[in-house]
PDB file of N, CA and C in Angstrom:
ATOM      1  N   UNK A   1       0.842  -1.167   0.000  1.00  0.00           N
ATOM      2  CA  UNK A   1       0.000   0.000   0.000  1.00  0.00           C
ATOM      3  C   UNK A   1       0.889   1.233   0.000  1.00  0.00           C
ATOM      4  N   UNK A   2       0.668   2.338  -0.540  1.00  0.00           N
ATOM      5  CA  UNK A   2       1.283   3.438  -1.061  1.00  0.00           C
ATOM      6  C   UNK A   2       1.017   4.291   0.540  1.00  0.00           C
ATOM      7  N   UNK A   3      -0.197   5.183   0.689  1.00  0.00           N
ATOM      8  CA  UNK A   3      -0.709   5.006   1.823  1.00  0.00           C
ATOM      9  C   UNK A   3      -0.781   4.941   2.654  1.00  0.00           C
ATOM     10  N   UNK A   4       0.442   5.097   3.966  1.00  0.00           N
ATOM     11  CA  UNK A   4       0.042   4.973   5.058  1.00  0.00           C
ATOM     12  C   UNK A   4      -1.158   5.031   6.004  1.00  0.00           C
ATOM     13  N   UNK A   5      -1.739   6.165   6.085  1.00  0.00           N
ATOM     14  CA  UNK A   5      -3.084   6.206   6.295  1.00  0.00           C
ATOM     15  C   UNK A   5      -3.900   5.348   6.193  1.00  0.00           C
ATOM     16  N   UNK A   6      -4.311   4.877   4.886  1.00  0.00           N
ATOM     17  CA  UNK A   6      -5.010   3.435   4.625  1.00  0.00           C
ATOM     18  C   UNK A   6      -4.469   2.631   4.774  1.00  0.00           C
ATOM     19  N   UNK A   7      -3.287   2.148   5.121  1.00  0.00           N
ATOM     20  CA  UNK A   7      -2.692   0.934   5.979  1.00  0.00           C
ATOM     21  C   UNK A   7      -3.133   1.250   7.665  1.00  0.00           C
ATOM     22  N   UNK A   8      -3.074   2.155   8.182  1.00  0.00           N
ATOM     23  CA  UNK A   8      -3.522   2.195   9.516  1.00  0.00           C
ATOM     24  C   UNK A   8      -4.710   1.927  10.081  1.00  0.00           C
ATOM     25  N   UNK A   9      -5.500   2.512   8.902  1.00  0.00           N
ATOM     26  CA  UNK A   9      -6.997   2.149   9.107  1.00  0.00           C
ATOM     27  C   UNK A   9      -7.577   0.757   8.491  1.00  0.00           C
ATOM     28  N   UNK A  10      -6.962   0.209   8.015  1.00  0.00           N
ATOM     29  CA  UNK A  10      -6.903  -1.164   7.152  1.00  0.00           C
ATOM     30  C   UNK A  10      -6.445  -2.037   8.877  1.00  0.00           C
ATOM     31  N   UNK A  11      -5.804  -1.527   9.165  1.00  0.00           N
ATOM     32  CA  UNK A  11      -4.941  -2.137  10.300  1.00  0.00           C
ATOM     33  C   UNK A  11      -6.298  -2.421  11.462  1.00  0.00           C
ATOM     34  N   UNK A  12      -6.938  -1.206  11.897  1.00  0.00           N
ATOM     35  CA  UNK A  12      -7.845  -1.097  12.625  1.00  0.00           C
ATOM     36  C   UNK A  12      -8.952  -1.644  12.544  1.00  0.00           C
ATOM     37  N   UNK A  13      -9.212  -1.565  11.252  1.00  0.00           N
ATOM     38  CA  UNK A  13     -10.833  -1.923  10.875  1.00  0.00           C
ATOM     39  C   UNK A  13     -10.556  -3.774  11.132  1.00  0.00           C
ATOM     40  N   UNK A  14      -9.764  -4.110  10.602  1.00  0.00           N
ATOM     41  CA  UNK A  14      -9.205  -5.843  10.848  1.00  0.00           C
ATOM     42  C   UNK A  14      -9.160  -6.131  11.910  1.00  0.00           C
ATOM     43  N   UNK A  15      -8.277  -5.408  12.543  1.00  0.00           N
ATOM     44  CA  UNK A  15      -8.073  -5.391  14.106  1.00  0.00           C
ATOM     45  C   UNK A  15      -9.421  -5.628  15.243  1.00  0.00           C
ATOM     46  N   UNK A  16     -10.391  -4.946  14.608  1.00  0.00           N
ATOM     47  CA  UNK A  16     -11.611  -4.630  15.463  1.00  0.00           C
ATOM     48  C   UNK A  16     -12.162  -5.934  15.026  1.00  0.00           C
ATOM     49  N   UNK A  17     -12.022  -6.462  13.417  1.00  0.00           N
ATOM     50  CA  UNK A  17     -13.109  -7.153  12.933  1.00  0.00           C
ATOM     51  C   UNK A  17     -12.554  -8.524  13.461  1.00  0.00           C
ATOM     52  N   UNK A  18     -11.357  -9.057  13.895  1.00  0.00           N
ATOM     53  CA  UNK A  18     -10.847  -9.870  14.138  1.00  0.00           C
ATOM     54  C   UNK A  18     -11.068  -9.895  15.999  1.00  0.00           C
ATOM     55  N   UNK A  19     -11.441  -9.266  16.596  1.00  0.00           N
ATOM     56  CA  UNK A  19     -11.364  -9.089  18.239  1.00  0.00           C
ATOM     57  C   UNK A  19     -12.974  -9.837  18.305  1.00  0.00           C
ATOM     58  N   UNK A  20     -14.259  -8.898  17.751  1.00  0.00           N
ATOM     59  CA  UNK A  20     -15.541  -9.045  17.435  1.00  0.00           C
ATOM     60  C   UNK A  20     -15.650 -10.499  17.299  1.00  0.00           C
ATOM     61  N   UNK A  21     -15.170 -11.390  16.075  1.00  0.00           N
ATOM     62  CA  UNK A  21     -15.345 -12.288  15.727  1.00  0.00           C
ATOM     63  C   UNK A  21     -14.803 -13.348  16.782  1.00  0.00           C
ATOM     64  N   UNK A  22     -13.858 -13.242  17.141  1.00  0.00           N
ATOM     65  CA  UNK A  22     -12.626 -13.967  17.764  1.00  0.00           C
ATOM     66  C   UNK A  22     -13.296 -14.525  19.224  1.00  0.00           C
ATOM     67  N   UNK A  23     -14.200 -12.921  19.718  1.00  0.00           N
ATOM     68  CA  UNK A  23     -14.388 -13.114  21.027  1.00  0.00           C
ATOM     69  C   UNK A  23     -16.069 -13.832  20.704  1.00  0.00           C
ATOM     70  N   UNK A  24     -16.878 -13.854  19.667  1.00  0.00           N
ATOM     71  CA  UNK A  24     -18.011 -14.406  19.727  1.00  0.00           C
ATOM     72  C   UNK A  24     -18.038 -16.101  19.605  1.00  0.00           C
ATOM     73  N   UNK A  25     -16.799 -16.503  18.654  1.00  0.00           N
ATOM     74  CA  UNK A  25     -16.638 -17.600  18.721  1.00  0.00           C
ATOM     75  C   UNK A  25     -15.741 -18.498  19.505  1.00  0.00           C
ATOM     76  N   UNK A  26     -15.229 -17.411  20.783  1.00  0.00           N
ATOM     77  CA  UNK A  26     -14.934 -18.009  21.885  1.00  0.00           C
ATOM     78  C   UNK A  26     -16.306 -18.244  23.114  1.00  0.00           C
ATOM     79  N   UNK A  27     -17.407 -17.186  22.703  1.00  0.00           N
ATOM     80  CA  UNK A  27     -18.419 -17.486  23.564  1.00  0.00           C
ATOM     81  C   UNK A  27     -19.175 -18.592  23.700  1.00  0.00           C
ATOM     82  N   UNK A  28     -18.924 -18.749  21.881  1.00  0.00           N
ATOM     83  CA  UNK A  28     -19.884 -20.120  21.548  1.00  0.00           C
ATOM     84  C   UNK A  28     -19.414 -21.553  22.138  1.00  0.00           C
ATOM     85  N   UNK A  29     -17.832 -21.757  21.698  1.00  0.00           N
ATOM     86  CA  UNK A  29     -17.170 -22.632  22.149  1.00  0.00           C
ATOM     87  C   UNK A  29     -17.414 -22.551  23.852  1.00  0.00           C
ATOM     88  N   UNK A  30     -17.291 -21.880  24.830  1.00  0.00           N
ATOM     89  CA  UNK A  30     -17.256 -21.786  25.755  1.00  0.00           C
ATOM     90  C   UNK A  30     -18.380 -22.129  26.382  1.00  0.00           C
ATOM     91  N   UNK A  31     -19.447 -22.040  26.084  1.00  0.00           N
ATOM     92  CA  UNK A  31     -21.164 -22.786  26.248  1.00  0.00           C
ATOM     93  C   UNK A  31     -21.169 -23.622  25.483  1.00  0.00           C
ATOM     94  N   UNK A  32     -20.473 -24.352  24.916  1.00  0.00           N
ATOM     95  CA  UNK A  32     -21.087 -25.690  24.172  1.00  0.00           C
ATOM     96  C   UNK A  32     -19.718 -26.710  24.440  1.00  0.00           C
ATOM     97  N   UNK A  33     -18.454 -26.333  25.307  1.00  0.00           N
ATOM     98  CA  UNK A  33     -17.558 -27.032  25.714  1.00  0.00           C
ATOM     99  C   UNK A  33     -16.759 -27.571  24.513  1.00  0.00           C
ATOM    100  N   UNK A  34     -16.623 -26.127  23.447  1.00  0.00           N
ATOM    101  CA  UNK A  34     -15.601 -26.824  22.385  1.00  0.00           C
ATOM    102  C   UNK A  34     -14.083 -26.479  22.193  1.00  0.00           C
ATOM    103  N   UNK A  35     -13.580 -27.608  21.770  1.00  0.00           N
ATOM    104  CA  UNK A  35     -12.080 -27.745  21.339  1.00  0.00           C
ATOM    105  C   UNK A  35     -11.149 -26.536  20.698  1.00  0.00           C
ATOM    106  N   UNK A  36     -12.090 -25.872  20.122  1.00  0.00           N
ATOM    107  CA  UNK A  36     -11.414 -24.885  19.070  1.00  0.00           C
ATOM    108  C   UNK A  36     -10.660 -23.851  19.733  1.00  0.00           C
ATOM    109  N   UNK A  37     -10.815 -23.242  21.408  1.00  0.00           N
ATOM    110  CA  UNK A  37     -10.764 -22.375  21.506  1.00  0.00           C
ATOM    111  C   UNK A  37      -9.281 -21.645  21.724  1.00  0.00           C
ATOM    112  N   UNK A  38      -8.693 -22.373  21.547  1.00  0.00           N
ATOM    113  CA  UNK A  38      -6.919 -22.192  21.543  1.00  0.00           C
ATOM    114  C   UNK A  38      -6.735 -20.941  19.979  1.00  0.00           C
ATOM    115  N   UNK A  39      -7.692 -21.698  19.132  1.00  0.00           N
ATOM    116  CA  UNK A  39      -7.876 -20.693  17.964  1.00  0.00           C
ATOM    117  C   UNK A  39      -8.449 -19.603  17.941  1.00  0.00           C
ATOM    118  N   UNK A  40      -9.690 -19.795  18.436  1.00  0.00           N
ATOM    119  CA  UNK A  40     -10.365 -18.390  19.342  1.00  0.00           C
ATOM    120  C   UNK A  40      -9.797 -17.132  19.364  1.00  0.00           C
ATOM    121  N   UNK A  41      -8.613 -17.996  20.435  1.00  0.00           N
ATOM    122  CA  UNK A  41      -7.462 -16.712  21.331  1.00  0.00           C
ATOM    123  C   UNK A  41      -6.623 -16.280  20.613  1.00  0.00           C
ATOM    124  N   UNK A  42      -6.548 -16.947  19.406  1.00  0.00           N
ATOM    125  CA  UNK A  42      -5.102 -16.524  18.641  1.00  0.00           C
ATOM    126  C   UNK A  42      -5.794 -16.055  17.574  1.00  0.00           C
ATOM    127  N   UNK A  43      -7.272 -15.801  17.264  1.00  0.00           N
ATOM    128  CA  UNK A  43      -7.831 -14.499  16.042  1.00  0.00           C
ATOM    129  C   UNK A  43      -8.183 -13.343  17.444  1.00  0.00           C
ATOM    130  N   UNK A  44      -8.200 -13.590  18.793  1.00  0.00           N
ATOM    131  CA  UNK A  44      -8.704 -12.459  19.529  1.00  0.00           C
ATOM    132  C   UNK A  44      -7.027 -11.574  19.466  1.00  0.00           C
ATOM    133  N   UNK A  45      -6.348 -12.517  19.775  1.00  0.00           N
ATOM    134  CA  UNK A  45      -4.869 -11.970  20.048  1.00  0.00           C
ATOM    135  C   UNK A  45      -4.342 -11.056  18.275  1.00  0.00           C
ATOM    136  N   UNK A  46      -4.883 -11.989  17.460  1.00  0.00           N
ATOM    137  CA  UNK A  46      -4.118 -11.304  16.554  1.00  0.00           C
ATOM    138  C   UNK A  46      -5.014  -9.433  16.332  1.00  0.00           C
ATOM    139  N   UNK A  47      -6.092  -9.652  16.140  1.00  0.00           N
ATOM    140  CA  UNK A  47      -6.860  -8.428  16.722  1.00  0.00           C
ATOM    141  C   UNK A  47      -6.229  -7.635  17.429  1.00  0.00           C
ATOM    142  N   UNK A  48      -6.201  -8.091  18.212  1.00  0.00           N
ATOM    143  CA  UNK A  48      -5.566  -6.954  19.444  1.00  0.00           C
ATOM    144  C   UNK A  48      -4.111  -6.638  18.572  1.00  0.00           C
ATOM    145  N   UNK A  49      -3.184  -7.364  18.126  1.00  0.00           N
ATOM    146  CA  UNK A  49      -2.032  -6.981  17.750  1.00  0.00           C
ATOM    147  C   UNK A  49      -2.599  -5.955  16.222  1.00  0.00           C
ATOM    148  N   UNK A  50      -3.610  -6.168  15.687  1.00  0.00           N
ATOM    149  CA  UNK A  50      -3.449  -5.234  14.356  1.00  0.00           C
ATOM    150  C   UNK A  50      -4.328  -3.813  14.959  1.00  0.00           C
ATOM    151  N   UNK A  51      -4.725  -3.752  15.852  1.00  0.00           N
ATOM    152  CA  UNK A  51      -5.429  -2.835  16.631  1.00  0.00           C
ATOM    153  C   UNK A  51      -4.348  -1.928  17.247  1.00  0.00           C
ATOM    154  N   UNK A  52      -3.033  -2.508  18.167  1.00  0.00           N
ATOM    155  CA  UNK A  52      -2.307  -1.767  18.250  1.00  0.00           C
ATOM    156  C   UNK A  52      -1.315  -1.299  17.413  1.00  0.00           C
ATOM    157  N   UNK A  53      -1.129  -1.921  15.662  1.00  0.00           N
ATOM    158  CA  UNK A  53      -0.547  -1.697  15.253  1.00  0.00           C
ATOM    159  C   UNK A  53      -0.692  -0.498  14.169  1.00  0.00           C
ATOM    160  N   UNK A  54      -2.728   0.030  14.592  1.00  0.00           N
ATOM    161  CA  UNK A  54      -3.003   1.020  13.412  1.00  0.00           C
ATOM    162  C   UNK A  54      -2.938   1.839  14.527  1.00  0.00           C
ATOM    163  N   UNK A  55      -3.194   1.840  16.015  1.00  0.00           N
ATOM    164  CA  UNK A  55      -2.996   2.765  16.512  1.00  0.00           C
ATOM    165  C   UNK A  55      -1.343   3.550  16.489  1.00  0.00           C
ATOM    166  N   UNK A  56      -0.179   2.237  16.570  1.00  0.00           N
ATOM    167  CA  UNK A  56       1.122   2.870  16.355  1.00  0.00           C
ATOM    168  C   UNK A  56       1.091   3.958  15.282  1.00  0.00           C
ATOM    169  N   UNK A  57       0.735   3.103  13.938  1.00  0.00           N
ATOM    170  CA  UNK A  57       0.613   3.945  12.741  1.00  0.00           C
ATOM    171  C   UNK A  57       0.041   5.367  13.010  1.00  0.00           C
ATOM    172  N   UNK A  58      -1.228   5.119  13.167  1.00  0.00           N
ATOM    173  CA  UNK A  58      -1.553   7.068  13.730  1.00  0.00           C
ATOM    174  C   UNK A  58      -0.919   7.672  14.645  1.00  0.00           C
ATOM    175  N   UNK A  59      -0.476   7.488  15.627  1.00  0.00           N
ATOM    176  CA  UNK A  59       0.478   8.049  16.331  1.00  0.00           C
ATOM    177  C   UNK A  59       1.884   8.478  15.572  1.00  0.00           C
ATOM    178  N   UNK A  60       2.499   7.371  14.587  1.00  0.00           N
ATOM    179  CA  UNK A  60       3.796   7.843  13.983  1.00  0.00           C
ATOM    180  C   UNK A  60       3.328   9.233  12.832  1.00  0.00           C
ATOM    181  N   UNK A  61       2.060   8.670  12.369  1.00  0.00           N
ATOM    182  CA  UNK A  61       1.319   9.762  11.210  1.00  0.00           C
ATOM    183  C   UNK A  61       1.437  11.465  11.922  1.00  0.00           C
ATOM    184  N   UNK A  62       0.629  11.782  13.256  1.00  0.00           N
ATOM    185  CA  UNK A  62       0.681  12.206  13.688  1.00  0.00           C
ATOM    186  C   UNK A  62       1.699  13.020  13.758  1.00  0.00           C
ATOM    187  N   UNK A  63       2.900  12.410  14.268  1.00  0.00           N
ATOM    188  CA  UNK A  63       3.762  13.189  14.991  1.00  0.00           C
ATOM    189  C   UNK A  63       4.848  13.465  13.610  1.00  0.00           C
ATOM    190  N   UNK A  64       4.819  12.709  12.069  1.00  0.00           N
ATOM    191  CA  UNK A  64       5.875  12.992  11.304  1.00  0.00           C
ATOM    192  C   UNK A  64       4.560  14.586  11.107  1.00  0.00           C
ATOM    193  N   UNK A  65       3.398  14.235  10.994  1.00  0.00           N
ATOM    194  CA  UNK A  65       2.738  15.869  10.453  1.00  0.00           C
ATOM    195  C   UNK A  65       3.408  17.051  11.649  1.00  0.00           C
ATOM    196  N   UNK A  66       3.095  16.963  12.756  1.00  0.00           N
ATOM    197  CA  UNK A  66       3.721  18.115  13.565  1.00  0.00           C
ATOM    198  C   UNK A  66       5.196  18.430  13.412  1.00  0.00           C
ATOM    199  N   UNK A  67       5.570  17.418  13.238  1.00  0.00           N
ATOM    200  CA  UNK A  67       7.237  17.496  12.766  1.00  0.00           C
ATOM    201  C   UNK A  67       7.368  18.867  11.284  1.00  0.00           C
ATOM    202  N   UNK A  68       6.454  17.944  10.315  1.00  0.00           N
ATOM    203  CA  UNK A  68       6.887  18.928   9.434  1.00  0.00           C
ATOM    204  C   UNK A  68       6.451  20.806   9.562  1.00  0.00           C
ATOM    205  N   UNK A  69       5.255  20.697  10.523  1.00  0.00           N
ATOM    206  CA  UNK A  69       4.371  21.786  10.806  1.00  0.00           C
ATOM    207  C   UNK A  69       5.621  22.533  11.767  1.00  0.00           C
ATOM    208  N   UNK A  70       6.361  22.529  12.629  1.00  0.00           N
ATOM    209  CA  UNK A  70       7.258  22.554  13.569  1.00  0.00           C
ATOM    210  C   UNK A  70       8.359  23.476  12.588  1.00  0.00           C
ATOM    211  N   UNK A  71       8.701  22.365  11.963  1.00  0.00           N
ATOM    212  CA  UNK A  71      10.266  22.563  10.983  1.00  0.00           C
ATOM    213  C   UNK A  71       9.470  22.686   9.522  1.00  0.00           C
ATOM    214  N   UNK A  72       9.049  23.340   8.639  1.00  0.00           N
ATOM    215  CA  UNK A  72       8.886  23.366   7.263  1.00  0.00           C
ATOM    216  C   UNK A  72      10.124  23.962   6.539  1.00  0.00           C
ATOM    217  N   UNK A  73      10.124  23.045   5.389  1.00  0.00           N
ATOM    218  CA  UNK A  73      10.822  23.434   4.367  1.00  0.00           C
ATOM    219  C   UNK A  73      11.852  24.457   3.844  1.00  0.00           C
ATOM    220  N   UNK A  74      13.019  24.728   4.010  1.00  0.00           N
ATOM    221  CA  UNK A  74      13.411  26.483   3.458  1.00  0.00           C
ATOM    222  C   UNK A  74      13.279  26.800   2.127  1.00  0.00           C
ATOM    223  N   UNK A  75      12.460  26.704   1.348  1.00  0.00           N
ATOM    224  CA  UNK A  75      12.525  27.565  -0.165  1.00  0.00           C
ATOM    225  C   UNK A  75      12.953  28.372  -0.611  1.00  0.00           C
ATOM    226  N   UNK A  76      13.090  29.541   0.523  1.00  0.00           N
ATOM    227  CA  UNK A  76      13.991  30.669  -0.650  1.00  0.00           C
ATOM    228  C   UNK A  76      15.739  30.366  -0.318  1.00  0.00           C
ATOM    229  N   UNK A  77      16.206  29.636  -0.510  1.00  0.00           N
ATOM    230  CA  UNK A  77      17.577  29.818  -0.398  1.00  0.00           C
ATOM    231  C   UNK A  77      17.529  29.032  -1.803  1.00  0.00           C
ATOM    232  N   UNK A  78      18.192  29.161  -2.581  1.00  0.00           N
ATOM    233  CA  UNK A  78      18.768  28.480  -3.826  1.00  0.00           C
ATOM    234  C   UNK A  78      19.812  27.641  -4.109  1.00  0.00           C
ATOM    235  N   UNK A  79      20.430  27.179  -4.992  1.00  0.00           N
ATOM    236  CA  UNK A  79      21.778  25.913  -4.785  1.00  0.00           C
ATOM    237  C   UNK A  79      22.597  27.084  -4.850  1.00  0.00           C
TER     238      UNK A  79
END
């Protein structure tokens, strides 16, 4: 992805959609006493890891924008 931005939010939206899912089909397993749930934990876990990883992303987004807002560019000096 070109994008950062839409990698972060790509990151999040997965992140969330993978926690949602992860934790409903640990509920199910968990009232019906099934085997699966080792897998469960590891789409809840991976969730959580792409969740903190769009939050990193906005945070790095963030702070390269104040960076440049801080320090901009010198243009008028010439070679």
């Amino acid at each position: 992805m070109r994008n950062p931005k839409t990698l972060a939010w790509l990151y999040l939206i997965v992140g969330i959609l993978g926690i949602v899912a992860g934790s409903f089909y640990l509920l199910v397993d968990l009232s019906r006493g099934g085997s699966w749930m080792l897998f469960d934990a590891a789409i809840v876990a991976m969730g959580v890891f792409g969740v903190v990883q769009g939050v990193r992303s906005f945070a790095r987004l963030k702070q390269l924008d104040q960076a440049t807002e801080a320090d901009p560019p010198d243009l008028t000096s010439g070679p």
